[in-house]
Protein backbone atom coordinates (compact mmCIF):
# COMPACT_ATOMS: atom_id res chain seq x y z
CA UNK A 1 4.61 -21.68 6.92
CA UNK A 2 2.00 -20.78 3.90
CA UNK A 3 1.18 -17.10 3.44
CA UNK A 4 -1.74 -15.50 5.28
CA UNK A 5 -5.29 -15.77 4.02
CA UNK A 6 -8.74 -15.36 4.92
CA UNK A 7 -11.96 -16.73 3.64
CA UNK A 8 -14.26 -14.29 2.32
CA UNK A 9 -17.52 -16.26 2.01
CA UNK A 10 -19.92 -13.34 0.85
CA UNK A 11 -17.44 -12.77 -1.93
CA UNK A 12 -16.91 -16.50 -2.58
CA UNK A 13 -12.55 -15.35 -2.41
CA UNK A 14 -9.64 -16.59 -0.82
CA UNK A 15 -7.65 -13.21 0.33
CA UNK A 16 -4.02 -14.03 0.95
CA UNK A 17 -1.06 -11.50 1.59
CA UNK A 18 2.70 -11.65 1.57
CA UNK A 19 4.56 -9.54 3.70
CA UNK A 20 8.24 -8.80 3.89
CA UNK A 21 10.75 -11.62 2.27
CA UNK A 22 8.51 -14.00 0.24
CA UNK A 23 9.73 -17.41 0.25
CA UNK A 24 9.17 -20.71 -1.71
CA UNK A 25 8.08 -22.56 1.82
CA UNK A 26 5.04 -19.84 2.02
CA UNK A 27 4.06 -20.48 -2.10
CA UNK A 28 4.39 -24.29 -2.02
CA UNK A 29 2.95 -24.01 1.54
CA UNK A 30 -0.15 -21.90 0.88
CA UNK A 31 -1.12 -24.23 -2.59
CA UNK A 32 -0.44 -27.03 -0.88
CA UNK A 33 -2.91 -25.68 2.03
CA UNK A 34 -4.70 -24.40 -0.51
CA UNK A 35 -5.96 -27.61 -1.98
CA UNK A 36 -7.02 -28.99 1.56
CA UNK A 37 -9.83 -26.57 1.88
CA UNK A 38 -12.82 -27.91 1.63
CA UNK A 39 -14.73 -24.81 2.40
CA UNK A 40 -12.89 -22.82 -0.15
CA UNK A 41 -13.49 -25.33 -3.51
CA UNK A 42 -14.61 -23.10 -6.39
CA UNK A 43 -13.66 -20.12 -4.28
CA UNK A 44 -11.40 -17.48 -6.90
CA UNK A 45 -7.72 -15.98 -5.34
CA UNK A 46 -6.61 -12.89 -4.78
CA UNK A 47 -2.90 -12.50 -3.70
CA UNK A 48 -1.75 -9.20 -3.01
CA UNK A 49 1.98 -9.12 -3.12
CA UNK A 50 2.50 -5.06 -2.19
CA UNK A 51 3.84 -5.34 1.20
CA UNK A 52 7.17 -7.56 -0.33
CA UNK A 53 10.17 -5.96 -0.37
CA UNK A 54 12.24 -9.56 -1.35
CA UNK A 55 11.67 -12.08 -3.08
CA UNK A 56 14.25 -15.51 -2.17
CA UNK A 57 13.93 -18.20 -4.78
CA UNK A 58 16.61 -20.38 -5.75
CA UNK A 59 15.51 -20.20 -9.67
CA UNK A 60 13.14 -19.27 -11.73
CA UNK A 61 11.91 -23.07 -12.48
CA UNK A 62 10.36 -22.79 -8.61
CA UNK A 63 7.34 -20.74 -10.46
CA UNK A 64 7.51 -23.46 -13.44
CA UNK A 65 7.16 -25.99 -10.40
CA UNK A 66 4.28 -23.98 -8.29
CA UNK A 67 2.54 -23.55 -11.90
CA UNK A 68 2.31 -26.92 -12.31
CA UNK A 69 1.63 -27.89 -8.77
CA UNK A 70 -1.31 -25.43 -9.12
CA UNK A 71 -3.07 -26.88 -12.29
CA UNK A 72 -2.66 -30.51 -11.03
CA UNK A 73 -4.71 -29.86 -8.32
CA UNK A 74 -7.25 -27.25 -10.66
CA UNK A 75 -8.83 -30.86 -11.76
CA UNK A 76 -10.12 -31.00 -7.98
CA UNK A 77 -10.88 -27.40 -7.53
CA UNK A 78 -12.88 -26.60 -10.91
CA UNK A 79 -13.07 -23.58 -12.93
CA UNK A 80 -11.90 -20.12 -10.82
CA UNK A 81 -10.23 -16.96 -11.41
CA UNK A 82 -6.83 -16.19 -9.59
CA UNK A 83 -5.71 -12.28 -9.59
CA UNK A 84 -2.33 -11.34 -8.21
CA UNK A 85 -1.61 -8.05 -7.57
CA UNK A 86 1.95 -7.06 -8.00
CA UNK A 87 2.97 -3.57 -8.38
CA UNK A 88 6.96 -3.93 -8.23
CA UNK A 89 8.43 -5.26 -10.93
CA UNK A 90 10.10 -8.94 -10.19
CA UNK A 91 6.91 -9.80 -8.46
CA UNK A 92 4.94 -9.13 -11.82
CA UNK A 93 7.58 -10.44 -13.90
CA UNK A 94 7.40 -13.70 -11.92
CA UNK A 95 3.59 -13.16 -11.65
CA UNK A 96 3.55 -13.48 -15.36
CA UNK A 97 5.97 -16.37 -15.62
CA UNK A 98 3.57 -18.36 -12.84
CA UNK A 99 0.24 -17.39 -15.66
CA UNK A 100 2.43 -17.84 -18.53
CA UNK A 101 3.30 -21.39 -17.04
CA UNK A 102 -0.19 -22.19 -16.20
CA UNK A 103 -2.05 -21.59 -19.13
CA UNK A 104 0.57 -23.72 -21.14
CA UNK A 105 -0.39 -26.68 -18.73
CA UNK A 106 -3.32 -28.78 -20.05
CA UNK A 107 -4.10 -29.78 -16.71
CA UNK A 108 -5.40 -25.65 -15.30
CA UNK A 109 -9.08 -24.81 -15.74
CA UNK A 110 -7.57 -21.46 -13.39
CA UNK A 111 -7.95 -17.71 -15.14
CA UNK A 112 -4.82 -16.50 -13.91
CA UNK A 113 -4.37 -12.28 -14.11
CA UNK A 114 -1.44 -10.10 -12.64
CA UNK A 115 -1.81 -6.73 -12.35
CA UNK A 116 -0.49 -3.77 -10.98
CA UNK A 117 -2.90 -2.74 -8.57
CA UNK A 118 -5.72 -3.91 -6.82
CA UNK A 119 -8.52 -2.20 -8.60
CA UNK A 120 -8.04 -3.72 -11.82
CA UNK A 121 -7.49 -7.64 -9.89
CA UNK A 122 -11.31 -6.66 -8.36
CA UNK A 123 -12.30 -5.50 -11.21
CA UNK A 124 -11.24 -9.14 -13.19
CA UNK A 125 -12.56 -11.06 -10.37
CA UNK A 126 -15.66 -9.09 -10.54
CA UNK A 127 -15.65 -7.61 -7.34
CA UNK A 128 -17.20 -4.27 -6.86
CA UNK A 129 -15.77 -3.78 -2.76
CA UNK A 130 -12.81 -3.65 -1.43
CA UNK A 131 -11.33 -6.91 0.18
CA UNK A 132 -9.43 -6.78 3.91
CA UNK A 133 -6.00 -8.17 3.68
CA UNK A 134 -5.10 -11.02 6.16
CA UNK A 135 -3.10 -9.95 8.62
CA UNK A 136 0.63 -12.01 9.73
CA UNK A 137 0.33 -13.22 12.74
């Protein structure tokens, strides 16, 4: 099952949330979703990660993996910004792995930020309102 999201159309962002234990099914799930959206091409991310309290991956080269499944399909999707809020610490360590990891890939035309809370993500994504989280469900 991917993570929750929501379309925000005024804001031209996809919203998405993970709750509880974050798994790889709901990364590799949400991309892969991700890149079926029509609707949402040229839309920038926002994934709030505040509300995990585990994170179950069997290594660290699962966010070499999602990195490069995420610029791959950046040659469909065009030019965006993704911001990634992540206030504890192995979520913005792995946060920073995932941009690291992108912006070595030739393929990503993605702007990838992580940061600590969600003012500063708006604030890179150039939004001057507060976005609702999706809800699970």
């Amino acid at each position: 099952m991917p993570l929750p999201f929501r379309l925000d159309h005024e804001a031209r962002v996809i919203v998405a949330a993970a709750y509880g234990t974050l798994t790889e099914d709901e990364v590799f799930g949400y991309q892969r979703l991700l890149f079926s959206l029509e609707e949402a091409v040229g839309y920038d991310e926002l994934i709030d990660m505040t509300h995990v309290k585990e994170i179950a991956l069997p290594s660290t080269d699962r966010v070499r993996d999602l990195a490069a499944l995420a610029a791959g399909m950046d040659v469909t999707h065009g030019n965006s910004k993704l911001a990634i809020v992540a206030p504890g610490d192995l979520a913005f360590a792995l946060g920073r792995m995932f941009q690291t990891n992108r912006e070595l890939d030739p393929r990503s035309t993605t702007d990838v930020g992580v940061f600590r809370t969600t003012g500063e993500a708006l604030a890179f994504l150039g939004i001057d309102h507060p976005l609702a989280l999706p809800t699970v469900g």
